[in-house]
Protein backbone atom coordinates (compact mmCIF):
# COMPACT_ATOMS: atom_id res chain seq x y z
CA UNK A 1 124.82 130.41 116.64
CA UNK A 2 126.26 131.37 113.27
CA UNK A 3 123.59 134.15 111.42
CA UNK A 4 121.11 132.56 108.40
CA UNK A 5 122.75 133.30 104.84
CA UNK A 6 120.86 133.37 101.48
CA UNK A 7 123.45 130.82 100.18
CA UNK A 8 121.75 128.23 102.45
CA UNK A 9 117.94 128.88 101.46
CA UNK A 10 115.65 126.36 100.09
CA UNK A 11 112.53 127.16 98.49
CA UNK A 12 109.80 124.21 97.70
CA UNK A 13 106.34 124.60 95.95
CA UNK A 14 103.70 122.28 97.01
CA UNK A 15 100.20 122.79 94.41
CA UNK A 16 97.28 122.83 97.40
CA UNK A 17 93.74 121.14 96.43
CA UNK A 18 91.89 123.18 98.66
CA UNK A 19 92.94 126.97 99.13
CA UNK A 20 95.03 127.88 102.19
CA UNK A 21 95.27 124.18 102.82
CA UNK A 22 98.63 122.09 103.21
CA UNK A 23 98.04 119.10 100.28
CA UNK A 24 97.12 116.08 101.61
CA UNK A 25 100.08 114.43 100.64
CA UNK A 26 102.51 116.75 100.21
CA UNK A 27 104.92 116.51 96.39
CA UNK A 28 107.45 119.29 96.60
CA UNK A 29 109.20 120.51 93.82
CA UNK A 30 112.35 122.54 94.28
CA UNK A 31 112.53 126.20 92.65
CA UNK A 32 115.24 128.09 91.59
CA UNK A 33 115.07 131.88 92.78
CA UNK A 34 117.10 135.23 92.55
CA UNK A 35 116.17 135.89 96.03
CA UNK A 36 112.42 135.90 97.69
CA UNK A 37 110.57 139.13 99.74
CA UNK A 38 109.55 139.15 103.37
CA UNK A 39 106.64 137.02 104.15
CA UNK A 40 103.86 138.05 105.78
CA UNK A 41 103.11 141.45 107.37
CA UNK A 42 100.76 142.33 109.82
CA UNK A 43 100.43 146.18 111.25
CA UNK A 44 99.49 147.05 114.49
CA UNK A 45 96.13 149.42 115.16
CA UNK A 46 96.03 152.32 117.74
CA UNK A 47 93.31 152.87 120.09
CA UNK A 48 91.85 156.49 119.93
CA UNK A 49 90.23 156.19 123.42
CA UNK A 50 90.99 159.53 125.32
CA UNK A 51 92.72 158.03 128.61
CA UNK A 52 93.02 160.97 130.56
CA UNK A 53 96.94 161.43 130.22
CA UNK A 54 98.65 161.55 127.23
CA UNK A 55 99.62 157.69 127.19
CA UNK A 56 97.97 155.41 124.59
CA UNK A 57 96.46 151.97 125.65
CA UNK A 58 98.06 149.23 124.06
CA UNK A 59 97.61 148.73 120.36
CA UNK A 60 95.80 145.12 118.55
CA UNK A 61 96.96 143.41 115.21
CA UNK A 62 95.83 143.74 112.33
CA UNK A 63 95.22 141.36 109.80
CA UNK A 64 97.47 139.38 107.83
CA UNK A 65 98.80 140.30 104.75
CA UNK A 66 101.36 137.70 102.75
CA UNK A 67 102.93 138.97 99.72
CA UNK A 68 106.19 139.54 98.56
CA UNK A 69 108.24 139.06 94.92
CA UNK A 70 110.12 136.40 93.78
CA UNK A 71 112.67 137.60 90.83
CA UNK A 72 113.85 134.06 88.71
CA UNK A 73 115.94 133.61 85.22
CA UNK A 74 113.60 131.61 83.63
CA UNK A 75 114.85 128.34 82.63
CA UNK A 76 112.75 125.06 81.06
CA UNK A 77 112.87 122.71 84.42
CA UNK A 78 111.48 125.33 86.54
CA UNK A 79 109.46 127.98 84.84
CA UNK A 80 106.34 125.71 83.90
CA UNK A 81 104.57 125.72 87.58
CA UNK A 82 105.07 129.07 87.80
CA UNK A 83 103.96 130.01 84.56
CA UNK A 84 100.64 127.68 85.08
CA UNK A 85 99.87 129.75 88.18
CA UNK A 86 100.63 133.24 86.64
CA UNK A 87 98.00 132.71 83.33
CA UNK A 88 96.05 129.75 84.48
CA UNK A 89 95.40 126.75 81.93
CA UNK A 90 97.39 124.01 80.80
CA UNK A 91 96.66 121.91 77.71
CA UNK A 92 99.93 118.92 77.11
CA UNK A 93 100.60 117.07 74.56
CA UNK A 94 103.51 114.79 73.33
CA UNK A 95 105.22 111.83 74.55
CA UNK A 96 108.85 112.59 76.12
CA UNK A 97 109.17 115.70 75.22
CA UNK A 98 106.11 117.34 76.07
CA UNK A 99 104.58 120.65 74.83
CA UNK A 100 102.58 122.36 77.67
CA UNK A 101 100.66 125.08 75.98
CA UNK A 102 99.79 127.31 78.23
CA UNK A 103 97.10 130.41 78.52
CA UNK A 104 94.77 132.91 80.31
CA UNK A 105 92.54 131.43 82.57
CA UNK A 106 90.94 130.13 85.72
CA UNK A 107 94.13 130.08 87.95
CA UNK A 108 94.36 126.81 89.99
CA UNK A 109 93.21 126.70 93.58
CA UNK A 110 96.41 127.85 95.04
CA UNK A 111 100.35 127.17 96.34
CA UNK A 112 101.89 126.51 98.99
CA UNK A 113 105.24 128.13 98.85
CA UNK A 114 107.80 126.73 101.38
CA UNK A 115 110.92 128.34 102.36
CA UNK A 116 113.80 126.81 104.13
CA UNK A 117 116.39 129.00 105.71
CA UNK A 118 118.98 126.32 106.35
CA UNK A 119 120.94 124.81 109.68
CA UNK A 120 121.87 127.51 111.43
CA UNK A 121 118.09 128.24 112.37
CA UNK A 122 117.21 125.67 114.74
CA UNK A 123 113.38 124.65 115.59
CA UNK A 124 109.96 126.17 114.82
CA UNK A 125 110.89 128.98 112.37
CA UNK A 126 114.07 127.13 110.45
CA UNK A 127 111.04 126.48 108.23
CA UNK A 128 108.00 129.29 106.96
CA UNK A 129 105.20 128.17 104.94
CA UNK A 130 102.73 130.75 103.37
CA UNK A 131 99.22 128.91 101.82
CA UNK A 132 97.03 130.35 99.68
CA UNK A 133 99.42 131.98 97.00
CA UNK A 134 98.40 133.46 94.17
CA UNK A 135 100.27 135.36 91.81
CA UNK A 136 99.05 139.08 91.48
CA UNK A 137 101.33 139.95 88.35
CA UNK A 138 104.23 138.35 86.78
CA UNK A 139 107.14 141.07 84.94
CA UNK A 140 109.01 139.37 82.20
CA UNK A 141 112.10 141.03 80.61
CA UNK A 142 114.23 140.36 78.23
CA UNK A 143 117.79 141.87 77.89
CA UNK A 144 120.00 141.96 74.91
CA UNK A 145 123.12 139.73 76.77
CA UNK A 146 122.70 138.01 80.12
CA UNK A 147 119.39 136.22 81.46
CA UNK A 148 115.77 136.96 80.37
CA UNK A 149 114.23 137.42 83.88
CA UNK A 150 110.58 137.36 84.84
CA UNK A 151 109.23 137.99 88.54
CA UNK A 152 106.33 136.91 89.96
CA UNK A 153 104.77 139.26 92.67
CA UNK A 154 102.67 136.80 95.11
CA UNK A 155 99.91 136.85 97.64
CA UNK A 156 98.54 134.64 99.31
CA UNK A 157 96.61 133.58 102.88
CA UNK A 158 98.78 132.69 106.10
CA UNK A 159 101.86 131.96 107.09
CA UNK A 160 103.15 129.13 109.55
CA UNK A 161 106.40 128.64 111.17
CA UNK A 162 107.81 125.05 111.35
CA UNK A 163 110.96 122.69 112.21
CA UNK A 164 110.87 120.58 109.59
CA UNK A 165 109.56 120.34 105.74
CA UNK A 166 106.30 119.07 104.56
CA UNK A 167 108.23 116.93 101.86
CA UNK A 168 111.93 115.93 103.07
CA UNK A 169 113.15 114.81 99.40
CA UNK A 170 111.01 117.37 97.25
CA UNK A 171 111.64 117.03 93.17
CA UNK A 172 115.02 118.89 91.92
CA UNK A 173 113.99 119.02 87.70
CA UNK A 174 117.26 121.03 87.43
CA UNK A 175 117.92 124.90 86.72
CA UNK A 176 119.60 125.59 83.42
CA UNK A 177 118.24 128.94 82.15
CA UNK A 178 118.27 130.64 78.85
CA UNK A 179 119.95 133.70 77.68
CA UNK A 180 119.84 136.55 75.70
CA UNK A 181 121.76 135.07 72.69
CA UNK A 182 119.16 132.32 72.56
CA UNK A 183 116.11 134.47 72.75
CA UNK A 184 114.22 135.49 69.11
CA UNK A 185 111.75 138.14 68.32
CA UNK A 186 108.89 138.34 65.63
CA UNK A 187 106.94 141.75 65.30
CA UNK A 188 103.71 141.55 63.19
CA UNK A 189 104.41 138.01 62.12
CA UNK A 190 108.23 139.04 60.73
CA UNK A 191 111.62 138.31 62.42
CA UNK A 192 112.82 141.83 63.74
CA UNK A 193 116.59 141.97 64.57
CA UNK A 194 116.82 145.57 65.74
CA UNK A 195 115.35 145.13 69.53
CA UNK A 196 117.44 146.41 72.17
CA UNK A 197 114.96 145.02 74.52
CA UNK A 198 111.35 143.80 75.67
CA UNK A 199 109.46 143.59 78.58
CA UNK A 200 105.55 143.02 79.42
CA UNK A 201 103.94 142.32 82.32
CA UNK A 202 101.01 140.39 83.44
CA UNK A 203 98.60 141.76 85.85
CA UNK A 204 95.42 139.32 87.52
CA UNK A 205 94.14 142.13 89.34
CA UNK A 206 93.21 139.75 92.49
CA UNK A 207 90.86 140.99 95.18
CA UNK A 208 92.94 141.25 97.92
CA UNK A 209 90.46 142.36 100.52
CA UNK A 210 88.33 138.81 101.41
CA UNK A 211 88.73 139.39 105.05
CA UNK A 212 85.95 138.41 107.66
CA UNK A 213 84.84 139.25 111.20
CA UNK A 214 86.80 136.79 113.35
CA UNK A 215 89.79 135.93 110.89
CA UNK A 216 92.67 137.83 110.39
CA UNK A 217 93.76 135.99 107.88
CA UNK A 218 92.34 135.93 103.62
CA UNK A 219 89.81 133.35 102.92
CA UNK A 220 90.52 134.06 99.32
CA UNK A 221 91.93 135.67 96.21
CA UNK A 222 89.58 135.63 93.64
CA UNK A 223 91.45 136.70 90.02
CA UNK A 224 89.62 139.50 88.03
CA UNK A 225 90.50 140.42 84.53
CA UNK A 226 93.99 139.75 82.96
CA UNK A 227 95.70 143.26 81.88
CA UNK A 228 98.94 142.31 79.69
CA UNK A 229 101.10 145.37 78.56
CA UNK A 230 104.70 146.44 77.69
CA UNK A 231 107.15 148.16 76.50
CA UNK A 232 109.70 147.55 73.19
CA UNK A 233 112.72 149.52 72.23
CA UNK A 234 114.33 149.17 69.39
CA UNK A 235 116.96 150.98 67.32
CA UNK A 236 115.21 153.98 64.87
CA UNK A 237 116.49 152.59 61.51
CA UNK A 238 113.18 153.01 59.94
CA UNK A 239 110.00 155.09 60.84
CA UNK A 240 107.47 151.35 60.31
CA UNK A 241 107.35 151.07 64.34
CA UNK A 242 106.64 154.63 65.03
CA UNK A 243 104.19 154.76 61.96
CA UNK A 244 102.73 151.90 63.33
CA UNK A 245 101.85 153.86 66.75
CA UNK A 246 100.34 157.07 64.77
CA UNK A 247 97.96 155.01 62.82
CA UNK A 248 96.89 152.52 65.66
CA UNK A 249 98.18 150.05 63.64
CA UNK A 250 96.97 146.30 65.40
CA UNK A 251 99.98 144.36 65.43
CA UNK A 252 101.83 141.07 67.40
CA UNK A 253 104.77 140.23 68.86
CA UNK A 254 106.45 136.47 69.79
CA UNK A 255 109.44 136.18 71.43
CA UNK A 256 110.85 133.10 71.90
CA UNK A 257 113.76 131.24 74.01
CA UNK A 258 115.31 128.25 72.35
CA UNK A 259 117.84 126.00 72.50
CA UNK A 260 119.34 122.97 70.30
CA UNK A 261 116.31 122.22 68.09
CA UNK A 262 113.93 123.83 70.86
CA UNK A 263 111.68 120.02 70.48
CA UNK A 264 111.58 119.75 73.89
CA UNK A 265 114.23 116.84 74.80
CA UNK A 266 117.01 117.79 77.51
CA UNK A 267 119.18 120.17 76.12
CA UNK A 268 116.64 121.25 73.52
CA UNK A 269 113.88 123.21 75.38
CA UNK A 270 112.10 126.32 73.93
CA UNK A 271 109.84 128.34 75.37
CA UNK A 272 107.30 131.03 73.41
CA UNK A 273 105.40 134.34 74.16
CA UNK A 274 102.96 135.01 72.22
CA UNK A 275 101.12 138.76 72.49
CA UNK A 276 98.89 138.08 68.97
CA UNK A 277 96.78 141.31 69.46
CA UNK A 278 98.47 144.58 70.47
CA UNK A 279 98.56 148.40 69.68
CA UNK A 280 101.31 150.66 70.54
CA UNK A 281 100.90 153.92 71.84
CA UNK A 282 102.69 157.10 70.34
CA UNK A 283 105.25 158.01 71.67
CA UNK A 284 108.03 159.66 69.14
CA UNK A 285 111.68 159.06 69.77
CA UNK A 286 114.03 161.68 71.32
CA UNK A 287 117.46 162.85 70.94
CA UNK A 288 120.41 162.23 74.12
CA UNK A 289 122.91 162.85 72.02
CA UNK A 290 125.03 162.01 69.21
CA UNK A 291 124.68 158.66 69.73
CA UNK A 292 122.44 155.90 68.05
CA UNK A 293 118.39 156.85 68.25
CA UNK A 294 116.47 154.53 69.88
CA UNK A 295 112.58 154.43 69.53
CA UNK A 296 110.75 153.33 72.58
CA UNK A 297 106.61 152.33 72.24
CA UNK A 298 104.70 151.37 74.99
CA UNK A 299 102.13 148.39 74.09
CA UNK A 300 98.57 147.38 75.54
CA UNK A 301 97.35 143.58 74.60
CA UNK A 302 93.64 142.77 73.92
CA UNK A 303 91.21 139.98 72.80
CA UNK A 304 90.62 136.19 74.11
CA UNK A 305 93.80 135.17 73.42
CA UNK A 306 95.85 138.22 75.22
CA UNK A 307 98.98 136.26 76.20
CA UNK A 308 100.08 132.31 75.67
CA UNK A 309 103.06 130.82 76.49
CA UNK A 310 104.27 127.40 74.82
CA UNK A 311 106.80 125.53 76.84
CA UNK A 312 108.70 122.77 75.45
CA UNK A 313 110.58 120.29 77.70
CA UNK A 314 110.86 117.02 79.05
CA UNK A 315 108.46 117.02 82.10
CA UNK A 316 104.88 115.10 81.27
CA UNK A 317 103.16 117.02 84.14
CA UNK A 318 104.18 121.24 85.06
């Protein structure tokens, strides 16, 4: 049989009601990845018994441990479910479009991600489901040309092999990302047009270690504190960033992806970051060369309202 190829894979989401649980009635929706990590791992344990040679006795298994990354360029059909399950509430409003405000919170009970590695695997194993997924951190970046990115690093509870999907016509919303040229930034409530780039990253700090006696597998992944923190660069045209740093200056930033009018109607979608309370540290710029200076400042976010994102699109439900 002809080898598996990433051009054929499918990848489904399927929001679980109870955690490590297929849903009851199954809704996929389709999502739109770079490419997606191995699945679950589980590591083998050596007996230390002394056996009176120097053979060792066969080894057990380990628990289970299902995690991996899943890089995307984020784009307004697709993002929303993700982004719902990185920072954890959703509050919509609007009628067609919708704006989905979303921010830090309780995360939902947990995803079923679903991957589908196409024809040429035949039987139990064509299809691997992994329950119980969480996302541990999400890493958003965005580049001066080409796509703002974000990937979200997952873990979750078990993983089953199958030969055929939970839900055969899952919902395609479409792929159409952004890009660079459409991306904005403010910095302290002011457009800044110097930024050679930005990039922050969320991290839920989940307790990955809810194994019990007789399982091998997580019974949960309860979410701790939210830590949100980046890094800007920008070109050294003036000393207000750097000045900004040495006096521990509190400060914002908002970035924003839009397109069209950015209302929210097909072909108009926008989608916000807002960081509204952040200090950078110091960190003075240095010299390569004779080029251009850049200044680079690490940032740490803080307060109730550490991160929000504001999607605006079509959809009535993310």
């Amino acid at each position: 049989m002809p080898q598996a190829r990433g051009t054929q894979l499918a990848v489904n989401l399927y929001e679980e009601t109870a955690y490590g649980e297929d849903p009851g009635t199954p809704d996929g929706q389709k999502a739109y990845v770079k490419s997606i990590g191995q699945g679950a791992t589980q590591n083998l344990i050596e007996s230390e018994t002394l056996t009176g040679s120097r053979t060792k006795s066969k080894p057990v298994q380990g628990n289970v441990d299902v995690g991996y990354d899943v890089p995307m360029e984020m784009a307004p059909e697709s993002i929303g479910t993700w982004l719902k399950h990185a920072l954890g509430q959703v509050a919509t409003s609007g009628t067609d479009p919708y704006t989905h405000v979303i921010s830090i919170g309780d995360l939902p009970v947990g995803l079923l991600v679903e991957r589908d590695y196409g024809s040429n695997i035949s039987g139990s194993g064509r299809f691997m489901r992994h329950n119980g997924i969480r996302v541990a951190s999400a890493s958003f970046s965005f580049p001066q040309e080409g796509f703002p990115e974000v990937t979200f690093s997952l873990k979750g509870a078990k993983e089953t092999l199958s030969d055929s999907a939970l839900d055969a016509t899952p919902t395609d919303n479409g792929h159409e990302p952004w890009n660079g040229f459409q991306a904005s930034i403010e910095e302290g409530g002011s457009v800044i047009a110097t930024v050679t780039a930005l990039e922050f990253s969320l991290n839920n700090n989940l307790d990955e270690s809810a194994y019990v006696i007789g399982d091998k597998e997580r019974q949960d992944l309860a979410e701790g504190q939210a830590v949100v923190e980046g890094q800007l660069t920008a070109m050294f045209d003036s000393a207000t960033l750097l000045n900004k740093a040495i006096n521990y200056t509190e400060s914002s930033l908002k970035v924003t992806l839009s397109r069209g009018d950015g209302l929210g109607s097909a072909g108009n979608e926008s989608l916000e970051f807002s960081l509204p309370n952040l200090v950078y540290e110091r960190q003075s710029p240095g010299v390569e060369g004779p080029q251009g200076i850049l200044v680079t400042l690490p940032f740490k976010c803080y307060g109730n309202t550490t991160l929000q994102a504001t999607l605006k699109n079509a959809l009535a439900t993310i």
